[in-house]
C-alpha atoms as a PDB file:
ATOM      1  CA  UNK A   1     -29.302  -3.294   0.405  1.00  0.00           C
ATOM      2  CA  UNK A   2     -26.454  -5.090  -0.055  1.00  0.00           C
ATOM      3  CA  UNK A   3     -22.401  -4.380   0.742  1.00  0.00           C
ATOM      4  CA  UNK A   4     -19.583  -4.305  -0.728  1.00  0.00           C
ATOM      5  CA  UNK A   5     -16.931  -5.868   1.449  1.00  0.00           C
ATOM      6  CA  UNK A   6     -14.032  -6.622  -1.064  1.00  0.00           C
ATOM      7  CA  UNK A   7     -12.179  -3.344  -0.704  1.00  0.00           C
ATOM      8  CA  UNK A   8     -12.290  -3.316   3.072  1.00  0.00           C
ATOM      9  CA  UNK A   9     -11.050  -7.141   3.320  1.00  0.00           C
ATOM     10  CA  UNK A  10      -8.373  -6.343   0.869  1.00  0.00           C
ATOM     11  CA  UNK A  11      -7.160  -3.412   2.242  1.00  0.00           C
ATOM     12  CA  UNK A  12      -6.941  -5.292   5.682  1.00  0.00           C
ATOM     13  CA  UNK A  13      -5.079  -7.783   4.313  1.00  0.00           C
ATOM     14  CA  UNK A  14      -2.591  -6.013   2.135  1.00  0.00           C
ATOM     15  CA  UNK A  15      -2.121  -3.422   5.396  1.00  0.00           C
ATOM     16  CA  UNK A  16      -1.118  -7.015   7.554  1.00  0.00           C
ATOM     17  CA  UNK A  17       1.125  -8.752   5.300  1.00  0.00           C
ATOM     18  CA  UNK A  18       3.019  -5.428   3.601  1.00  0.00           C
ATOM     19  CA  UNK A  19       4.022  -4.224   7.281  1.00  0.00           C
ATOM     20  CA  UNK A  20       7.444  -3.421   7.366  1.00  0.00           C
ATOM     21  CA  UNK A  21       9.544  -5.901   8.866  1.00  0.00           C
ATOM     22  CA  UNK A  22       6.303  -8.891   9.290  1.00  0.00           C
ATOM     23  CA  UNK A  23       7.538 -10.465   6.406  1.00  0.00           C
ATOM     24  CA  UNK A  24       9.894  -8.490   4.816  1.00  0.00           C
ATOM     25  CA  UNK A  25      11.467  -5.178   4.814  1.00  0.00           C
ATOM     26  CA  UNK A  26      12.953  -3.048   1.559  1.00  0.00           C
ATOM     27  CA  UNK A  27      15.523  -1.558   2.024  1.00  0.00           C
ATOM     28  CA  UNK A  28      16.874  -3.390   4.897  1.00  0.00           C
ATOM     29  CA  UNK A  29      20.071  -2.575   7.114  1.00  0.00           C
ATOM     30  CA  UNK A  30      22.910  -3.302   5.242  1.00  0.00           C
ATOM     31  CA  UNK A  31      20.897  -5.428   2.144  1.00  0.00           C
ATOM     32  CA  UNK A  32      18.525  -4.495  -0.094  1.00  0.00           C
ATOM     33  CA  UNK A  33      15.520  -7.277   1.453  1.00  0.00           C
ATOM     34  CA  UNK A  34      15.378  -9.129   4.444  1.00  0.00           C
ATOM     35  CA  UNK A  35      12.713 -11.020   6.317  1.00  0.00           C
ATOM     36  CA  UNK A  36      11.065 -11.293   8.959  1.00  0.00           C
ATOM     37  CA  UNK A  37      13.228  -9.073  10.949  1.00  0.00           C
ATOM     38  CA  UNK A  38      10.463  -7.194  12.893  1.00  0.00           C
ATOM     39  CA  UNK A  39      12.455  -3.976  12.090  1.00  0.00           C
ATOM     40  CA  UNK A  40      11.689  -0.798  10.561  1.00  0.00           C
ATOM     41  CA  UNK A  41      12.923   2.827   9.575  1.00  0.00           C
ATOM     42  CA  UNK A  42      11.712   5.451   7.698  1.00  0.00           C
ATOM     43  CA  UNK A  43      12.713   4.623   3.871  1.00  0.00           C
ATOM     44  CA  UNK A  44      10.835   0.628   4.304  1.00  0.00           C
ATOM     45  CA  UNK A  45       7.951   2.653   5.288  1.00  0.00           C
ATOM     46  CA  UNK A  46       8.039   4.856   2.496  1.00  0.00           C
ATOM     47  CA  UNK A  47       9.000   2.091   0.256  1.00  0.00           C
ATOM     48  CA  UNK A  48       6.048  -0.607   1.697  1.00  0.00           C
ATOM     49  CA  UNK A  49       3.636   2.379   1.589  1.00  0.00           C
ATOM     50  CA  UNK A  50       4.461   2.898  -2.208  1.00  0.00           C
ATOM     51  CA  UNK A  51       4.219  -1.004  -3.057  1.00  0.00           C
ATOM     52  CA  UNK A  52       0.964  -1.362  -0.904  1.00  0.00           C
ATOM     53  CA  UNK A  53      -0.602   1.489  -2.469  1.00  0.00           C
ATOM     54  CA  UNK A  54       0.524   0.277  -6.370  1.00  0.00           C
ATOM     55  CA  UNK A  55      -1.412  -3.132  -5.454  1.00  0.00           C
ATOM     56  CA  UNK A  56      -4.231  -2.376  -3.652  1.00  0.00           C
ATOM     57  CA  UNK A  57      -4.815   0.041  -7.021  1.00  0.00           C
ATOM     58  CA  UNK A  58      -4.200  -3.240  -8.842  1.00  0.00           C
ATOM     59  CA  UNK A  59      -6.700  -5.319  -6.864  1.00  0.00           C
ATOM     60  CA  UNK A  60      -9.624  -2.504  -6.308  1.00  0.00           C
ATOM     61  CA  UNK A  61      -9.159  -0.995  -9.810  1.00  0.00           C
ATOM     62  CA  UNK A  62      -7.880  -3.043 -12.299  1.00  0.00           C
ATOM     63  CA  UNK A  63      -9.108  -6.477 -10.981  1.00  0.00           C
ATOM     64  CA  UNK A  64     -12.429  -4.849  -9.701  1.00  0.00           C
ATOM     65  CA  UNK A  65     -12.284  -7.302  -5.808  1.00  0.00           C
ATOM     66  CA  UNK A  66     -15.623  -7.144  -4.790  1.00  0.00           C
ATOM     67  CA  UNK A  67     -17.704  -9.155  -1.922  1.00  0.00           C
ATOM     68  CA  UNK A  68     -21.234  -8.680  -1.590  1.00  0.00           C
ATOM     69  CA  UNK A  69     -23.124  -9.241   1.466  1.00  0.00           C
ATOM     70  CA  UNK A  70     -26.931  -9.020   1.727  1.00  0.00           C
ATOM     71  CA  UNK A  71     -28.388  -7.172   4.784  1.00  0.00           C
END
């Protein structure tokens, strides 16, 4: 049996880099982007949660990421 580890590993890695504030947060106080500002507030999570779930659709759908491990 063999499994499918490209949804988990993407998912990982989109949740890590599309944290609000690692590398860049939208809407940011006073500007519309900044980064690397380690900040947050409710609209950049709203707004990273919207952009993280439009690619991770892109990647797991559309694309079709997947990673195959025998047991």
């Amino acid at each position: 049996m063999s499994a499918d580890w490209g949804p988990v590993l993407v998912a990982t890695l989109l949740f890590v880099l599309l944290t609000p504030g690692l590398l860049f947060q939208i809407p940011a106080k006073g500007k519309v982007i900044e980064f690397g500002n380690m900040h947050t507030s409710g609209a950049s999570i709203l707004v990273h949660a919207l952009i993280y779930f439009g690619v991770i659709t892109i990647f797991l759908i559309a694309i079709g990421v997947h990673i195959h491990t025998d047991n």
